[in-house]
Protein backbone atom coordinates (compact mmCIF):
# COMPACT_ATOMS: atom_id res chain seq x y z
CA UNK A 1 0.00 0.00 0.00
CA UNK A 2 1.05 3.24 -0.23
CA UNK A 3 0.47 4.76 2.83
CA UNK A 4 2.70 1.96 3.91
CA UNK A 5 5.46 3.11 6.74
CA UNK A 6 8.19 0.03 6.19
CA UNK A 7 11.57 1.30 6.16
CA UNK A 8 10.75 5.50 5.64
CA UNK A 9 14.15 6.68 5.87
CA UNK A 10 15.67 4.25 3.45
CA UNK A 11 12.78 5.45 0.62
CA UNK A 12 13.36 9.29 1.65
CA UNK A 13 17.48 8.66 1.06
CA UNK A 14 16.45 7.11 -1.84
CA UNK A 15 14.20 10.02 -2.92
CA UNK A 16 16.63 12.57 -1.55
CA UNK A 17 19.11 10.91 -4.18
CA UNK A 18 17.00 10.90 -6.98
CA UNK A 19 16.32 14.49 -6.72
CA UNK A 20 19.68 15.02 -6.68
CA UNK A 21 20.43 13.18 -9.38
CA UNK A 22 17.62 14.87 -11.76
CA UNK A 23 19.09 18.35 -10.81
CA UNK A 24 22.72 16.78 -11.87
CA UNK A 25 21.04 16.25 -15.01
CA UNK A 26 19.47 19.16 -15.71
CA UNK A 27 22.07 21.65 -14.52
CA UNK A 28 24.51 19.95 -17.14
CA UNK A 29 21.94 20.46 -19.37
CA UNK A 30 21.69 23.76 -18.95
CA UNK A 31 25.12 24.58 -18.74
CA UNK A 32 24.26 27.63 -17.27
CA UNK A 33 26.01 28.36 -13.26
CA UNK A 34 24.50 31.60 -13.13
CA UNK A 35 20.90 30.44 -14.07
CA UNK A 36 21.63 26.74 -12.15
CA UNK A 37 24.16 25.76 -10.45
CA UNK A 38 24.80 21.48 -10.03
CA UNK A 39 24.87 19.78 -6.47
CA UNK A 40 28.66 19.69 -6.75
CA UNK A 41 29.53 23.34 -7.43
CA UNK A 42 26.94 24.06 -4.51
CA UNK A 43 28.56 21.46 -2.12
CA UNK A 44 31.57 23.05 -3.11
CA UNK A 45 30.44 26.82 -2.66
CA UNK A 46 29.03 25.17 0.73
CA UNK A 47 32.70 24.29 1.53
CA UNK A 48 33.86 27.75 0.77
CA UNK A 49 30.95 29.00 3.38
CA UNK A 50 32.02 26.64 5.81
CA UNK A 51 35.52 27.16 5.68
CA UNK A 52 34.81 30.70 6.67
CA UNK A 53 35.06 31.00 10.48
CA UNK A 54 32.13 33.41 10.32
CA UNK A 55 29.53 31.30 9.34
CA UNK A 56 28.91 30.24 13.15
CA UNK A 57 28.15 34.06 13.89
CA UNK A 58 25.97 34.46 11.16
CA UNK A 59 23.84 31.54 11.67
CA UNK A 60 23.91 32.43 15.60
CA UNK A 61 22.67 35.76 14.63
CA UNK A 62 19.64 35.14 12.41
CA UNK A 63 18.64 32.08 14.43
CA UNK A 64 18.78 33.73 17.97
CA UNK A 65 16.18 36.32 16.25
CA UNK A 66 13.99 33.78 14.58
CA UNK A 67 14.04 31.72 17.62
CA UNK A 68 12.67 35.42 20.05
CA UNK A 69 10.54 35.95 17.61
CA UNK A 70 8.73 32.33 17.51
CA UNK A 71 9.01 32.06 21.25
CA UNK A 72 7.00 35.31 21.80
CA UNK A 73 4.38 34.25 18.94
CA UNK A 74 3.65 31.31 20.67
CA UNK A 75 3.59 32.92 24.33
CA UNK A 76 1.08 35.59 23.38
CA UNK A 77 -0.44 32.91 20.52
CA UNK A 78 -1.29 30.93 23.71
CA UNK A 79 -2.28 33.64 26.07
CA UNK A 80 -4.66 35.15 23.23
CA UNK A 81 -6.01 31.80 22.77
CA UNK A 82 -7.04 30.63 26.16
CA UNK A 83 -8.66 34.24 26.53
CA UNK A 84 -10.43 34.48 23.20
CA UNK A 85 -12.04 30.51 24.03
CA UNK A 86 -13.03 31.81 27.59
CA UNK A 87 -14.57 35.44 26.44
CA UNK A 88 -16.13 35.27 23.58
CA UNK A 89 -16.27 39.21 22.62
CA UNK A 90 -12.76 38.62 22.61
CA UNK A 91 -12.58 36.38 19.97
CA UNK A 92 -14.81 38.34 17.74
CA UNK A 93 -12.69 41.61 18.33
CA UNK A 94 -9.51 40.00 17.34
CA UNK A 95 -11.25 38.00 14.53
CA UNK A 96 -10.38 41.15 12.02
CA UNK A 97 -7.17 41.00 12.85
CA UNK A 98 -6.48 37.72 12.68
CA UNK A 99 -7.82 37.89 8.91
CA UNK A 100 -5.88 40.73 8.32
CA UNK A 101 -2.78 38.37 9.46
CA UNK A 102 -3.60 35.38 7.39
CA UNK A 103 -4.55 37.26 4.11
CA UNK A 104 -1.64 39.62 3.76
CA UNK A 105 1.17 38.82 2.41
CA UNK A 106 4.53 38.60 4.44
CA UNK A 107 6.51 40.97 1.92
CA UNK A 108 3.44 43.85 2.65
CA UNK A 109 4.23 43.51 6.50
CA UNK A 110 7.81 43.53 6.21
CA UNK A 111 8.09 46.87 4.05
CA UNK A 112 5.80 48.61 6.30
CA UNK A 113 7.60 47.56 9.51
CA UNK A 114 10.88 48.93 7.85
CA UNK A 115 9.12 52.45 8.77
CA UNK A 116 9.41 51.18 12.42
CA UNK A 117 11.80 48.92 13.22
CA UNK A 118 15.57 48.68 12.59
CA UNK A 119 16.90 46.36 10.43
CA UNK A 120 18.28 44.20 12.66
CA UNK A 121 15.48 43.39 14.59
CA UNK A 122 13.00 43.57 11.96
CA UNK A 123 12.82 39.83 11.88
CA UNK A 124 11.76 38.97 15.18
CA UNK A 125 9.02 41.34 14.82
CA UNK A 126 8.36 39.41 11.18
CA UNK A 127 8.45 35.99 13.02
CA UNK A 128 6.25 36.54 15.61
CA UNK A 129 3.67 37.97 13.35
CA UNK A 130 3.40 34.67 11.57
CA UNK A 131 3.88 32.49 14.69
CA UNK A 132 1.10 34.20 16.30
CA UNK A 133 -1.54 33.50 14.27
CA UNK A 134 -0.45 30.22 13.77
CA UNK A 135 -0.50 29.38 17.19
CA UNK A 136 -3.39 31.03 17.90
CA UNK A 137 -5.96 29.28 15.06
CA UNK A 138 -4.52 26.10 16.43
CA UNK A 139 -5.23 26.34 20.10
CA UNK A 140 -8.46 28.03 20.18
CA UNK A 141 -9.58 25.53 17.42
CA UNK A 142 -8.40 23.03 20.08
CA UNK A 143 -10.11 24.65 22.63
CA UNK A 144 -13.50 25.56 21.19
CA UNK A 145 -13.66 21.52 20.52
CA UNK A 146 -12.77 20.77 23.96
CA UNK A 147 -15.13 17.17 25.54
CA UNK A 148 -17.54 19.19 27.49
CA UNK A 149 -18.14 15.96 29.35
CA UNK A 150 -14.77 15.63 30.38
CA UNK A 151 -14.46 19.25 31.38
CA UNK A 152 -17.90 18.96 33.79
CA UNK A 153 -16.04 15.57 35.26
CA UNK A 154 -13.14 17.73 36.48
CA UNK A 155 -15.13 20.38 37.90
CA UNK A 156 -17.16 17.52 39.60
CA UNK A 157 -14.22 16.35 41.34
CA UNK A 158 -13.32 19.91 41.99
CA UNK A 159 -9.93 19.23 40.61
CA UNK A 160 -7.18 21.74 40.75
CA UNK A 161 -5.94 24.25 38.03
CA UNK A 162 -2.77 22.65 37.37
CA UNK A 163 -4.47 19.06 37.66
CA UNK A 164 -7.03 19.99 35.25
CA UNK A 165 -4.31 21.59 33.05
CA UNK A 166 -2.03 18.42 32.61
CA UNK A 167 -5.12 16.01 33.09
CA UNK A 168 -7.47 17.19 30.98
CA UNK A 169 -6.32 20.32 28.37
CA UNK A 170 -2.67 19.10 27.02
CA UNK A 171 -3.86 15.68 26.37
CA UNK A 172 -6.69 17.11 24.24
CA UNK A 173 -4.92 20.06 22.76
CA UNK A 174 -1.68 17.55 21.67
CA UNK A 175 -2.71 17.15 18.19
CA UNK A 176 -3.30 21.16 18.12
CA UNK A 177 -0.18 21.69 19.39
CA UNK A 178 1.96 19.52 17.85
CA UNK A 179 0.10 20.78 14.16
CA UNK A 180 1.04 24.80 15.57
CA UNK A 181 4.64 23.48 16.25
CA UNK A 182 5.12 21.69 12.53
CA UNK A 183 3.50 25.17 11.06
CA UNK A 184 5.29 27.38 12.45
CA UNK A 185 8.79 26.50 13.14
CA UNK A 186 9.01 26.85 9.41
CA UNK A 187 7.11 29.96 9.16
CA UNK A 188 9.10 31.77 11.26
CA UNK A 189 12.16 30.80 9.26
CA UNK A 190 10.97 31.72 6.01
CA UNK A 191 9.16 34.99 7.36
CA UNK A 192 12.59 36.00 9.36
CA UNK A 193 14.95 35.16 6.67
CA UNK A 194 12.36 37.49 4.30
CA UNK A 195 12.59 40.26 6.55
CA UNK A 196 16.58 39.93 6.38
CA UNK A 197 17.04 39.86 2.81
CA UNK A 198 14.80 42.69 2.43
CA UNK A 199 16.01 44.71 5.59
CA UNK A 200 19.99 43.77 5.18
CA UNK A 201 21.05 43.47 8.42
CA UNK A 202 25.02 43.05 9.28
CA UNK A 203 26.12 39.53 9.73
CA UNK A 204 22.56 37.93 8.78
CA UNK A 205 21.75 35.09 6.56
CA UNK A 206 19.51 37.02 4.87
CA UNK A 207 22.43 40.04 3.92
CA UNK A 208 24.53 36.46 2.49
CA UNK A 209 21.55 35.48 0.36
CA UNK A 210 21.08 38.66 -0.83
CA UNK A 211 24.83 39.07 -1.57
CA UNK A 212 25.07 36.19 -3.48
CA UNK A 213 22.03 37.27 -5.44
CA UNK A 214 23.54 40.52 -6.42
CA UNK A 215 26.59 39.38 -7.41
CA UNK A 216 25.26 36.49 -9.09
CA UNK A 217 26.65 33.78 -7.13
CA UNK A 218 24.05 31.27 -7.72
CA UNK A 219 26.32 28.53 -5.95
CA UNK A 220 26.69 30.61 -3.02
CA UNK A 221 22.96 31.31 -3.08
CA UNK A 222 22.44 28.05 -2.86
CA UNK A 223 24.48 26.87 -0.51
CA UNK A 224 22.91 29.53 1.89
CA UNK A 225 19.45 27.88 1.23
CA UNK A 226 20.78 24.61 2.15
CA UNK A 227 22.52 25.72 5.69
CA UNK A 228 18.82 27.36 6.16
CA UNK A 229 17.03 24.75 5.20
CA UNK A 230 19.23 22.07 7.19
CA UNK A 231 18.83 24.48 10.10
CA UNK A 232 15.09 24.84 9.95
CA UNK A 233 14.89 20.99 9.72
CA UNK A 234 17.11 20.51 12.82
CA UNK A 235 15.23 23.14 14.52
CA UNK A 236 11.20 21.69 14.01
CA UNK A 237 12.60 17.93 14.58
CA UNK A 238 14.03 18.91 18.49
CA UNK A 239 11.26 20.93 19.06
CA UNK A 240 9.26 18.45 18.30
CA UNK A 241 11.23 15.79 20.09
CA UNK A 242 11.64 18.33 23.36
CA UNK A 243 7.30 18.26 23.04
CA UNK A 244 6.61 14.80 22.37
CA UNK A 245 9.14 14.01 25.56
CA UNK A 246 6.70 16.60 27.99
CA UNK A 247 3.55 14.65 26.89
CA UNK A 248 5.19 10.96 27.56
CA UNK A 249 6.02 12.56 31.04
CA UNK A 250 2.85 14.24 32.02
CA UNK A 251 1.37 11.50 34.00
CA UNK A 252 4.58 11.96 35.78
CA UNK A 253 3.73 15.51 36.13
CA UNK A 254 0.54 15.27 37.59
């Protein structure tokens, strides 16, 4: 069958290579660097990167802004959440904005934030835009769908806040949370690193990328992409790990 789950990380090397292999083919095709560069001038550009002991810095600096900016989203995500499923006038008075969120595009908010914000902390700003809403569709979605019957049972037993918290709310909301966690880890990555190629900040991944672009160094362009994308990876798989380790402990916790 298809939706078969023998043996996934053999078939995704074995996709991962094919890929590879069909952009081989059609870079040499091409013949063209500027327009598409192969796997091996990019690993090679990627050794170039590497071999420059400023790399670490420049990673360190977009990620420690990405990473504010998608810890704040999904503090005030939650916060907003729990409120808006408690009071409803709340909901409907930050319906309109949520809307306005989720409709405009990221390149809109980052231009008009420029008016505000420096450069080099336009992307936290950026990333906690999009982690916000995110987080916030997901939990009060998992909230308003909460099992009333469950909910009466713990005020029954007059449980505690915190018992009824770890009891009762995380083991309903897990499949809301761990969806707002998949969504926008990679959000805020692709919204921050926006917000640096268009802002430019000093020692960001988003000044390399836009470096490479303007002096056509499509290898180099590349090979930022692929420390990104390798880093945005790394990043959603141990958050996800870290989260799926607090719900196998929370009968522990209670």
């Amino acid at each position: 069958m298809a939706c078969s789950k023998q043996k996934p990380y053999m078939e995704k090397a074995a996709a991962v290579a094919a890929a590879l292999l069909v952009w081989q083919i059609a870079a040499m095709a091409l013949d063209q660097k500027i327009l598409l560069a192969s796997p091996l001038e990019v690993a090679a550009a990627l050794g170039v990167v590497l071999s420059d002991g400023a790399w670490l810095h420049t990673i360190w600096f977009s990620l420690l802004r990405i990473a504010g900016g998608f810890f704040l989203g999904l503090l005030f995500g939650t916060l907003l959440a729990v409120f808006a499923a408690r009071f409803r006038v709340l909901k409907v008075l930050l319906w309109p904005y949520m809307a306005v969120l989720k409709a405009t595009p990221v390149v809109s908010f980052i231009i008009l934030c420029l008016v505000w914000l420096s450069a080099k902390n336009l992307s936290v700003f950026i990333s906690f835009l999009m982690v916000l809403v995110v987080v916030y569709t997901n939990l009060l979605n998992g909230l308003c769908s909460m099992d009333g019957e469950l909910l009466e049972m713990a005020r029954l037993f007059q449980m505690r806040p915190a018992q009824k918290l770890f009891a009762v709310y995380l083991p309903q909301l897990r499949p809301y949370l761990f969806a707002a966690f998949e969504i926008s880890i990679g959000m805020a990555f692709k919204a921050g690193i926006a917000a640096e190629v268009i802002g430019v900040p000093d020692g960001s991944i988003g000044k390399m990328i836009y470096n490479a672009k303007i002096y056509l160094a499509t290898p180099e362009l590349f090979a930022w992409t692929a420390v990104l994308v390798c880093i945005s990876v790394l990043t959603e798989k141990a958050a996800l790990w870290v989260l799926r380790i607090l719900y196998e402990n929370l009968e522990h916790i209670v």
